[in-house]
Protein backbone atom coordinates (compact mmCIF):
# COMPACT_ATOMS: atom_id res chain seq x y z
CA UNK A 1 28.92 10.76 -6.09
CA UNK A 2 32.86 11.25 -6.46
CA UNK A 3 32.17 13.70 -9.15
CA UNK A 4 29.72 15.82 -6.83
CA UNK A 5 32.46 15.20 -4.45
CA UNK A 6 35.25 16.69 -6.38
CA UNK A 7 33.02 19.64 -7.35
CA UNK A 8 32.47 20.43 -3.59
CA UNK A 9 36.35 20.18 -3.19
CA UNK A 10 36.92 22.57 -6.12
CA UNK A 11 34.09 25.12 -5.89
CA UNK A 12 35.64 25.51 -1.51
CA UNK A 13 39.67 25.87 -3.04
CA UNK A 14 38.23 28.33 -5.91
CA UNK A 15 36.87 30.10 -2.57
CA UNK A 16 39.88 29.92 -0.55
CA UNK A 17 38.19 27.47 1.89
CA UNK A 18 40.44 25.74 4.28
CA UNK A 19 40.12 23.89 7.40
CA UNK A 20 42.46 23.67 10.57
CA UNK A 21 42.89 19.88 11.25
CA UNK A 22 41.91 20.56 15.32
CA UNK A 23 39.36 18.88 17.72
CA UNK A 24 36.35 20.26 16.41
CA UNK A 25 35.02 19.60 12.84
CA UNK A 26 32.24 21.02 10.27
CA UNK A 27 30.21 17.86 9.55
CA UNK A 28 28.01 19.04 6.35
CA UNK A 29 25.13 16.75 4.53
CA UNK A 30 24.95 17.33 0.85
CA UNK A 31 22.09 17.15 -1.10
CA UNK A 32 21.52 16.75 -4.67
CA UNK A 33 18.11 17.85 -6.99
CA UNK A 34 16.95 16.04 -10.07
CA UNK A 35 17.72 19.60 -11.55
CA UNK A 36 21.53 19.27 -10.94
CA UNK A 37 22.26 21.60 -7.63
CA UNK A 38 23.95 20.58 -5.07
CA UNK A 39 23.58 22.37 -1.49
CA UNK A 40 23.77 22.27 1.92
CA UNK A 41 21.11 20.58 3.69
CA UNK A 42 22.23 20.07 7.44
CA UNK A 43 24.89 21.43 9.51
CA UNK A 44 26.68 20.40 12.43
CA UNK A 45 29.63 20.45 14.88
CA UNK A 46 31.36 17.30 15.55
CA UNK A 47 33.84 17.30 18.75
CA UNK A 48 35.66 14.88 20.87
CA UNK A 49 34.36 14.25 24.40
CA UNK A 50 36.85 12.98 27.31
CA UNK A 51 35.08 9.57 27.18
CA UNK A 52 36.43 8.22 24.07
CA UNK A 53 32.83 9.46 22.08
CA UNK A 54 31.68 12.32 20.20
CA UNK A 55 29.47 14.86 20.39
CA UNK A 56 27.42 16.51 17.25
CA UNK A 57 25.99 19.59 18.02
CA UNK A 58 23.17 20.58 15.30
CA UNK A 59 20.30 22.81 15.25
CA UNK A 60 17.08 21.31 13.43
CA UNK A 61 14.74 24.07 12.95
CA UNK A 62 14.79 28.17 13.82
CA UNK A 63 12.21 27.38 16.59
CA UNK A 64 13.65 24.43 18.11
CA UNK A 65 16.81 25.13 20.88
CA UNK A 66 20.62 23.54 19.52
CA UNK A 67 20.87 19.84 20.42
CA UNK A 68 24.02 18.00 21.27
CA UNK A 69 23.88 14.44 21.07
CA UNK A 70 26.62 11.67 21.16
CA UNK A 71 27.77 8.94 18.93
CA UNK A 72 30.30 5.73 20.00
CA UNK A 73 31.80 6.75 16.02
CA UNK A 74 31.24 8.56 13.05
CA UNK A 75 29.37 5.51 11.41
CA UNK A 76 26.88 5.86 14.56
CA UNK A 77 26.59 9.49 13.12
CA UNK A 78 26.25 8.75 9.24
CA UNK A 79 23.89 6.27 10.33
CA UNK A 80 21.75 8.99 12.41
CA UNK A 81 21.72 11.65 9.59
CA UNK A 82 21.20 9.26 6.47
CA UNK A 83 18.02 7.67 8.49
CA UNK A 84 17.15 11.43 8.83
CA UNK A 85 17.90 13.04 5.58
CA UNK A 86 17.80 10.28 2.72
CA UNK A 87 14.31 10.76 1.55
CA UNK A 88 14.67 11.10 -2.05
CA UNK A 89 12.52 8.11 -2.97
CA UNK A 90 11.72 7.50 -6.46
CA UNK A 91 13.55 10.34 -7.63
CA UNK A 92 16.72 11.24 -10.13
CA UNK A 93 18.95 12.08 -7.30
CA UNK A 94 22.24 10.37 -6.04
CA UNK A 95 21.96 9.84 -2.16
CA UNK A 96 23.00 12.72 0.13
CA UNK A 97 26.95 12.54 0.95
CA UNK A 98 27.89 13.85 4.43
CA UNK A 99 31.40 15.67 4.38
CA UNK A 100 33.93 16.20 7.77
CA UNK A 101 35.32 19.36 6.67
CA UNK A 102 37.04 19.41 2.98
CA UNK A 103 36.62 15.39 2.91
CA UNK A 104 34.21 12.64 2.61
CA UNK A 105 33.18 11.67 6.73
CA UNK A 106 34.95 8.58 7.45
CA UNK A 107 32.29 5.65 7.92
CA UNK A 108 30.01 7.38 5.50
CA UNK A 109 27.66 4.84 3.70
CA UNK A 110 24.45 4.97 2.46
CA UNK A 111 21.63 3.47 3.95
CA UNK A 112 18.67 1.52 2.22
CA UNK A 113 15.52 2.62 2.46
CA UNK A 114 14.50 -0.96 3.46
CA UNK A 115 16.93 -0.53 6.47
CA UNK A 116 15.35 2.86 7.88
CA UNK A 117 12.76 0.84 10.27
């Protein structure tokens, strides 16, 4: 995964990507093919509430309405999308890695298949 994580890094600098270090963050799931690509797979917002939580705003699908949800941390989060989006059983593919703007999320881990239930 590092090198798919480096390669992320590179590809946004070679694009003159940056990030502002403010409230809100770009929390971005990664996905990689048996073929070699990586992309994009999910999107969200990630913000700070006045309780001490935080909020991900994400939209699942064109028809469905934006969703805000929140999380006690970001491994609360990683927890929610890996359960959602690591479904590459049986196949040639490293796990998804979730990214909080130009860096790996903080908390991220992968989770078992066995542990999905």
């Amino acid at each position: 995964m590092e090198v798919h994580l480096e390669k992320v890094k590179s590809y946004w600098k070679s694009k003159q990507l940056s990030f502002n270090n403010g409230e809100a963050s770009l929390i971005s799931v990664f996905f990689h093919e048996e073929d070699g690509y990586l992309f994009i797979g999910h999107v969200g917002v990630l913000v700070p509430d006045n309780y001490g939580s935080l909020i991900f705003i994400e939209k699942i699908a064109f028809q469905e309405p934006y969703q805000a949800i929140r999380f006690k941390n970001r491994e609360d989060l990683n927890d929610y999308l890996m359960k959602k989006y690591n479904n590459a059983w049986d196949q040639e593919a490293i796990p998804p890695f979730i990214m909080e703007n130009d860096e790996l999320m903080e908390g991220y881990k992968v989770i078992s298949n066995e542990s999905k239930n």
